[in-house]
C-alpha atoms as a PDB file:
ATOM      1  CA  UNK A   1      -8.358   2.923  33.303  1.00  0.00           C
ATOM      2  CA  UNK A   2      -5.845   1.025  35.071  1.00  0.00           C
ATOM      3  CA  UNK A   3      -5.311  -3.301  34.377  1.00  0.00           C
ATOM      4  CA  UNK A   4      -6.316  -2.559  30.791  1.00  0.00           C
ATOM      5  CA  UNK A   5      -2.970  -3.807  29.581  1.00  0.00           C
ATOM      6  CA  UNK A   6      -4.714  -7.549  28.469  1.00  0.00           C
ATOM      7  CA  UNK A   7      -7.080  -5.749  26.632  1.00  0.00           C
ATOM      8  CA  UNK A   8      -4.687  -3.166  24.753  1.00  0.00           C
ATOM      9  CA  UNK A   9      -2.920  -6.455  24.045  1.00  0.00           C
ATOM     10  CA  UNK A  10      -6.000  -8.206  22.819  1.00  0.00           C
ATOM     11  CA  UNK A  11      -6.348  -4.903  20.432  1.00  0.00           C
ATOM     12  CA  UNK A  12      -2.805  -4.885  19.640  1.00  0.00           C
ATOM     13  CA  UNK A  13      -3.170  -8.348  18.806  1.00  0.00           C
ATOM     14  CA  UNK A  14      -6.318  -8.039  16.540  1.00  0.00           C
ATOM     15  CA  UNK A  15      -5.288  -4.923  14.733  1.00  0.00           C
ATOM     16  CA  UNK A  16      -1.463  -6.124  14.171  1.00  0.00           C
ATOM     17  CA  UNK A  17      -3.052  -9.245  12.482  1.00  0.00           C
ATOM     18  CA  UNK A  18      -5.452  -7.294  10.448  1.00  0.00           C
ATOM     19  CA  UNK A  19      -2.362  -5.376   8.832  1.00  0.00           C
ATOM     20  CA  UNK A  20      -0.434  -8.509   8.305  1.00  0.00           C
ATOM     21  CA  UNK A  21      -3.379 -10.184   5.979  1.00  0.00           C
ATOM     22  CA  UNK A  22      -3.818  -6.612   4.438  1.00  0.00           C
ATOM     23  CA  UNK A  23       0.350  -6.191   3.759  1.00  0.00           C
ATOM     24  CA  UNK A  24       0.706  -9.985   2.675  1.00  0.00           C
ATOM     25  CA  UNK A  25      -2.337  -9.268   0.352  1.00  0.00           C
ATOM     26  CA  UNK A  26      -0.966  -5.937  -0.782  1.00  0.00           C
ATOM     27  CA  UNK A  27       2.846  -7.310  -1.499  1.00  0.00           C
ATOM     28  CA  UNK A  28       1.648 -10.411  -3.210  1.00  0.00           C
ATOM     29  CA  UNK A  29      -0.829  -8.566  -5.866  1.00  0.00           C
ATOM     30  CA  UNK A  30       2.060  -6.073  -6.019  1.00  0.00           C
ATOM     31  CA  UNK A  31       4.503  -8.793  -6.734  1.00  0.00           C
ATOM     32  CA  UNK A  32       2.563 -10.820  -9.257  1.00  0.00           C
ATOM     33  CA  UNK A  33       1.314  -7.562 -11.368  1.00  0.00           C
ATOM     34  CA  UNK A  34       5.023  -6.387 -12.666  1.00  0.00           C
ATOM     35  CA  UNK A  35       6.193  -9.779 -13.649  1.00  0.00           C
ATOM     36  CA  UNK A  36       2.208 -10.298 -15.020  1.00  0.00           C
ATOM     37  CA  UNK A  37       2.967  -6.989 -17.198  1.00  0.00           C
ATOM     38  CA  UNK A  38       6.372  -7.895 -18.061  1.00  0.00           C
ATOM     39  CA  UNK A  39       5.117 -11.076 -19.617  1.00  0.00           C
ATOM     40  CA  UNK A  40       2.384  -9.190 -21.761  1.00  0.00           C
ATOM     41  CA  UNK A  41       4.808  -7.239 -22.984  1.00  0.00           C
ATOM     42  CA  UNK A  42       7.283  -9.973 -23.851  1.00  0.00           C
ATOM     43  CA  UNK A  43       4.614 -11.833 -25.442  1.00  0.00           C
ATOM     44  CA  UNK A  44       3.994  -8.276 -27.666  1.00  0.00           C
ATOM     45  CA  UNK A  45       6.891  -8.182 -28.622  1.00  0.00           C
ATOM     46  CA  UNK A  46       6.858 -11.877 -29.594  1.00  0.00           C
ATOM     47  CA  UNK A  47       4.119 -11.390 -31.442  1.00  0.00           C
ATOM     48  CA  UNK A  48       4.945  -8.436 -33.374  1.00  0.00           C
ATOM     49  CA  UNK A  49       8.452  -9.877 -34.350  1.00  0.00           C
ATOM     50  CA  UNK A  50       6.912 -13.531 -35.576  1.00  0.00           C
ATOM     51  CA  UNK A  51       4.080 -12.170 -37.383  1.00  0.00           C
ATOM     52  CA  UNK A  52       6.960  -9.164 -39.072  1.00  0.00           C
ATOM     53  CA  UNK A  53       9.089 -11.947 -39.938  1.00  0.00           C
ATOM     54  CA  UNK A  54       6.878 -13.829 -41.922  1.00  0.00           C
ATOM     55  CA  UNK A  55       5.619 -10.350 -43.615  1.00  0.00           C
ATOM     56  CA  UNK A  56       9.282  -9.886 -44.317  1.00  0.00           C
ATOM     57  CA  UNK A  57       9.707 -13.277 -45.570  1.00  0.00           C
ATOM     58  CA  UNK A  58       6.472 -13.137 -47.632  1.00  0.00           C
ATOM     59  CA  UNK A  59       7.865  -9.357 -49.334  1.00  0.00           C
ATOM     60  CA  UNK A  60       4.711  -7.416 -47.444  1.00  0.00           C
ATOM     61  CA  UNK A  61       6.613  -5.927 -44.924  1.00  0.00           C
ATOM     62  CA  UNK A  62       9.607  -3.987 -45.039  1.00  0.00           C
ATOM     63  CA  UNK A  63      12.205  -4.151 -41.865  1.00  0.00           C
ATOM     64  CA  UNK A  64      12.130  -0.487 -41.459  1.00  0.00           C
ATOM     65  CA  UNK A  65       8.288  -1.280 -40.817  1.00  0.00           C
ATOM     66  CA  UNK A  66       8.896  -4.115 -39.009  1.00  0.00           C
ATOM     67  CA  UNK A  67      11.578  -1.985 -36.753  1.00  0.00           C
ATOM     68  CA  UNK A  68       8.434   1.076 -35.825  1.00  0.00           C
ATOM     69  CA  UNK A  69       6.369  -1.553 -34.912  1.00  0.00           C
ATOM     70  CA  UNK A  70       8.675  -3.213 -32.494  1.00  0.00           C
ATOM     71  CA  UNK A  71       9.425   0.355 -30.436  1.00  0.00           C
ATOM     72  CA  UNK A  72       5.912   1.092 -30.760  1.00  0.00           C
ATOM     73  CA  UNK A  73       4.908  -2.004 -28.975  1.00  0.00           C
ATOM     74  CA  UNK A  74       7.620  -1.063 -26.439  1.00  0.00           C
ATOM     75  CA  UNK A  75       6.572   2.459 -26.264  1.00  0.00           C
ATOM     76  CA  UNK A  76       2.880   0.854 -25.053  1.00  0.00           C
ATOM     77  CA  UNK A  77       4.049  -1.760 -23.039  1.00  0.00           C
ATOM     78  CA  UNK A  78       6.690   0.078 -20.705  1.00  0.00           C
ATOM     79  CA  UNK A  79       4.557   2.533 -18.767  1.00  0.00           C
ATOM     80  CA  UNK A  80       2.040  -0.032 -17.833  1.00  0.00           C
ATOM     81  CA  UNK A  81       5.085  -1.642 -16.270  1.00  0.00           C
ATOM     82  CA  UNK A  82       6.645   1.632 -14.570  1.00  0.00           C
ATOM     83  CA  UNK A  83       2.905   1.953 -13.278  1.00  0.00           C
ATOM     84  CA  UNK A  84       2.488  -1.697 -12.144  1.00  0.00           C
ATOM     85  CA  UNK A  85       5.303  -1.141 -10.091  1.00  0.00           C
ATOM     86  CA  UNK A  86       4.136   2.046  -8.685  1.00  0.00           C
ATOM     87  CA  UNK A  87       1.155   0.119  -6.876  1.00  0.00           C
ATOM     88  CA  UNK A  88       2.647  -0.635  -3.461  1.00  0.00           C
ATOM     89  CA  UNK A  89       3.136   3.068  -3.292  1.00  0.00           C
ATOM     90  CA  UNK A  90       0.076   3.813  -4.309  1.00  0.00           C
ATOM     91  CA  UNK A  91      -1.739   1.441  -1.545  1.00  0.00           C
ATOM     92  CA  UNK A  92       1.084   3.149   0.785  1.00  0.00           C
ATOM     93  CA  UNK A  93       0.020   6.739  -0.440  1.00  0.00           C
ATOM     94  CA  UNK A  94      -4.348   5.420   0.217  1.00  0.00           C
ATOM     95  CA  UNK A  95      -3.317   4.143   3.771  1.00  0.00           C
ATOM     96  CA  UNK A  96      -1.438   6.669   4.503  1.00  0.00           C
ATOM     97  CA  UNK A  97      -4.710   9.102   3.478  1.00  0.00           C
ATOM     98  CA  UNK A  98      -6.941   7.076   5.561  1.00  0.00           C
ATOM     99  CA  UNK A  99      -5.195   7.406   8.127  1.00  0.00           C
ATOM    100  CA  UNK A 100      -5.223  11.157   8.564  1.00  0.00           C
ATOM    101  CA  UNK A 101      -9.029  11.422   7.490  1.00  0.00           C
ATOM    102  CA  UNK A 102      -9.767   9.495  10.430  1.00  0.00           C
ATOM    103  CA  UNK A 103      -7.567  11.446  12.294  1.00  0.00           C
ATOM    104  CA  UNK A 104      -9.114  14.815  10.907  1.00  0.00           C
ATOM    105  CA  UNK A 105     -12.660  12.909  11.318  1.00  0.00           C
ATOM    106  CA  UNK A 106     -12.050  12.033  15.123  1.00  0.00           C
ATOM    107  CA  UNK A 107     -14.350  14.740  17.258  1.00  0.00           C
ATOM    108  CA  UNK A 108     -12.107  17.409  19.456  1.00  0.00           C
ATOM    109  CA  UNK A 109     -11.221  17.625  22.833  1.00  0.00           C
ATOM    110  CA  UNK A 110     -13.633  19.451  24.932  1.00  0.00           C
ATOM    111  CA  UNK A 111     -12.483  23.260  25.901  1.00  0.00           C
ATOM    112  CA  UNK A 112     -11.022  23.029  29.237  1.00  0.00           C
ATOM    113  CA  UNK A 113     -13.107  24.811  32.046  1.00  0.00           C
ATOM    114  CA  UNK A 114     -12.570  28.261  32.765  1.00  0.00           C
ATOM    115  CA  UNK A 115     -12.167  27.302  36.566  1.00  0.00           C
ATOM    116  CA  UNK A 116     -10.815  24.220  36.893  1.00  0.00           C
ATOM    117  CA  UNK A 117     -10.703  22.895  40.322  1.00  0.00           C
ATOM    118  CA  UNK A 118      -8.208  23.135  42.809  1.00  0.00           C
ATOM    119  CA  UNK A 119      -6.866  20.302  44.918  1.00  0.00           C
ATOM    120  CA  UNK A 120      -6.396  22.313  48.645  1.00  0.00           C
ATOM    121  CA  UNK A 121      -3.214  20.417  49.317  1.00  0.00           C
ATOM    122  CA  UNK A 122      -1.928  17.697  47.124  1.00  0.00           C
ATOM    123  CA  UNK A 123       0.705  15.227  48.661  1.00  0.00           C
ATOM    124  CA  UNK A 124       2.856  13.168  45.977  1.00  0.00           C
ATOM    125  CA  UNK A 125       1.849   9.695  47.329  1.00  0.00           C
ATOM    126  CA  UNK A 126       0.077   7.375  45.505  1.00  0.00           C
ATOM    127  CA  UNK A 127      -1.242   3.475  46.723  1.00  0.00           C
ATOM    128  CA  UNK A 128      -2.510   1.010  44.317  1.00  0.00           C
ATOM    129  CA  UNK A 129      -3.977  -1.742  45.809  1.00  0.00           C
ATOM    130  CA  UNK A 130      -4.819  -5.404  44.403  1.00  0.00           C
ATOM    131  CA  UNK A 131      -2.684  -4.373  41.285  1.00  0.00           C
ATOM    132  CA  UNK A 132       0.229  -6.635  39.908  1.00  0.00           C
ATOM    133  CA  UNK A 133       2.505  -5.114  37.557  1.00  0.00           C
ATOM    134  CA  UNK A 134       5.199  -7.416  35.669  1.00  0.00           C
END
């Protein structure tokens, strides 16, 4: 029980690396999905108003037609964006439920004894020896 402090470190250590490569991972998928999305829909909207302008030019499509189509590709594209920049709180929101199923999952504490024992006269002094503490 007592020196463990090198290997809580070492644990420390291990774990706080393990969330860095998981966060770095996280933020940088998070960070290249809403400008990814953004771009689709840019390039919709591109799109839709080269391909109206020739039907306008051409007397096939009207500009009131042209107009719908425009919002309509907006109307798709825009909550695929909201959501893509939902996803770090989404991974927050999973972590975070991890977390307390392995907290609900981790067994109980055993039911203290009905006796437990007593010491017949305790003195407050305690000696460590061959123990360095910085």
């Amino acid at each position: 029980m007592f020196c463990h402090q090198a290997q809580a470190q070492a644990q420390f250590d291990r774990n706080n690396q393990a969330l860095y490569r998981s966060s770095f991972v996280a933020e940088f998928l998070s960070g290249v999905l809403q400008p990814g999305i953004l771009f689709f829909g840019n390039l919709v909207f591109v799109g839709v108003a080269i391909v109206g302008g020739l039907g306008i030019f051409s007397g096939q499509v009207s500009l009131g037609l042209l107009q719908a189509f425009v919002q309509y590709s907006r109307q798709l594209t825009q909550p695929m964006s909201q959501m893509s920049g939902l996803t770090d709180t989404v991974q927050s929101a999973l972590a975070s439920t991890e977390r307390v199923f392995e907290l609900l999952d981790a067994p109980e504490m055993g039911a203290e004894p009905e006796h437990p024992a007593e010491l017949p006269t305790p003195r407050g002094h305690i000696v460590f020896e061959n123990v360095t503490f910085r």
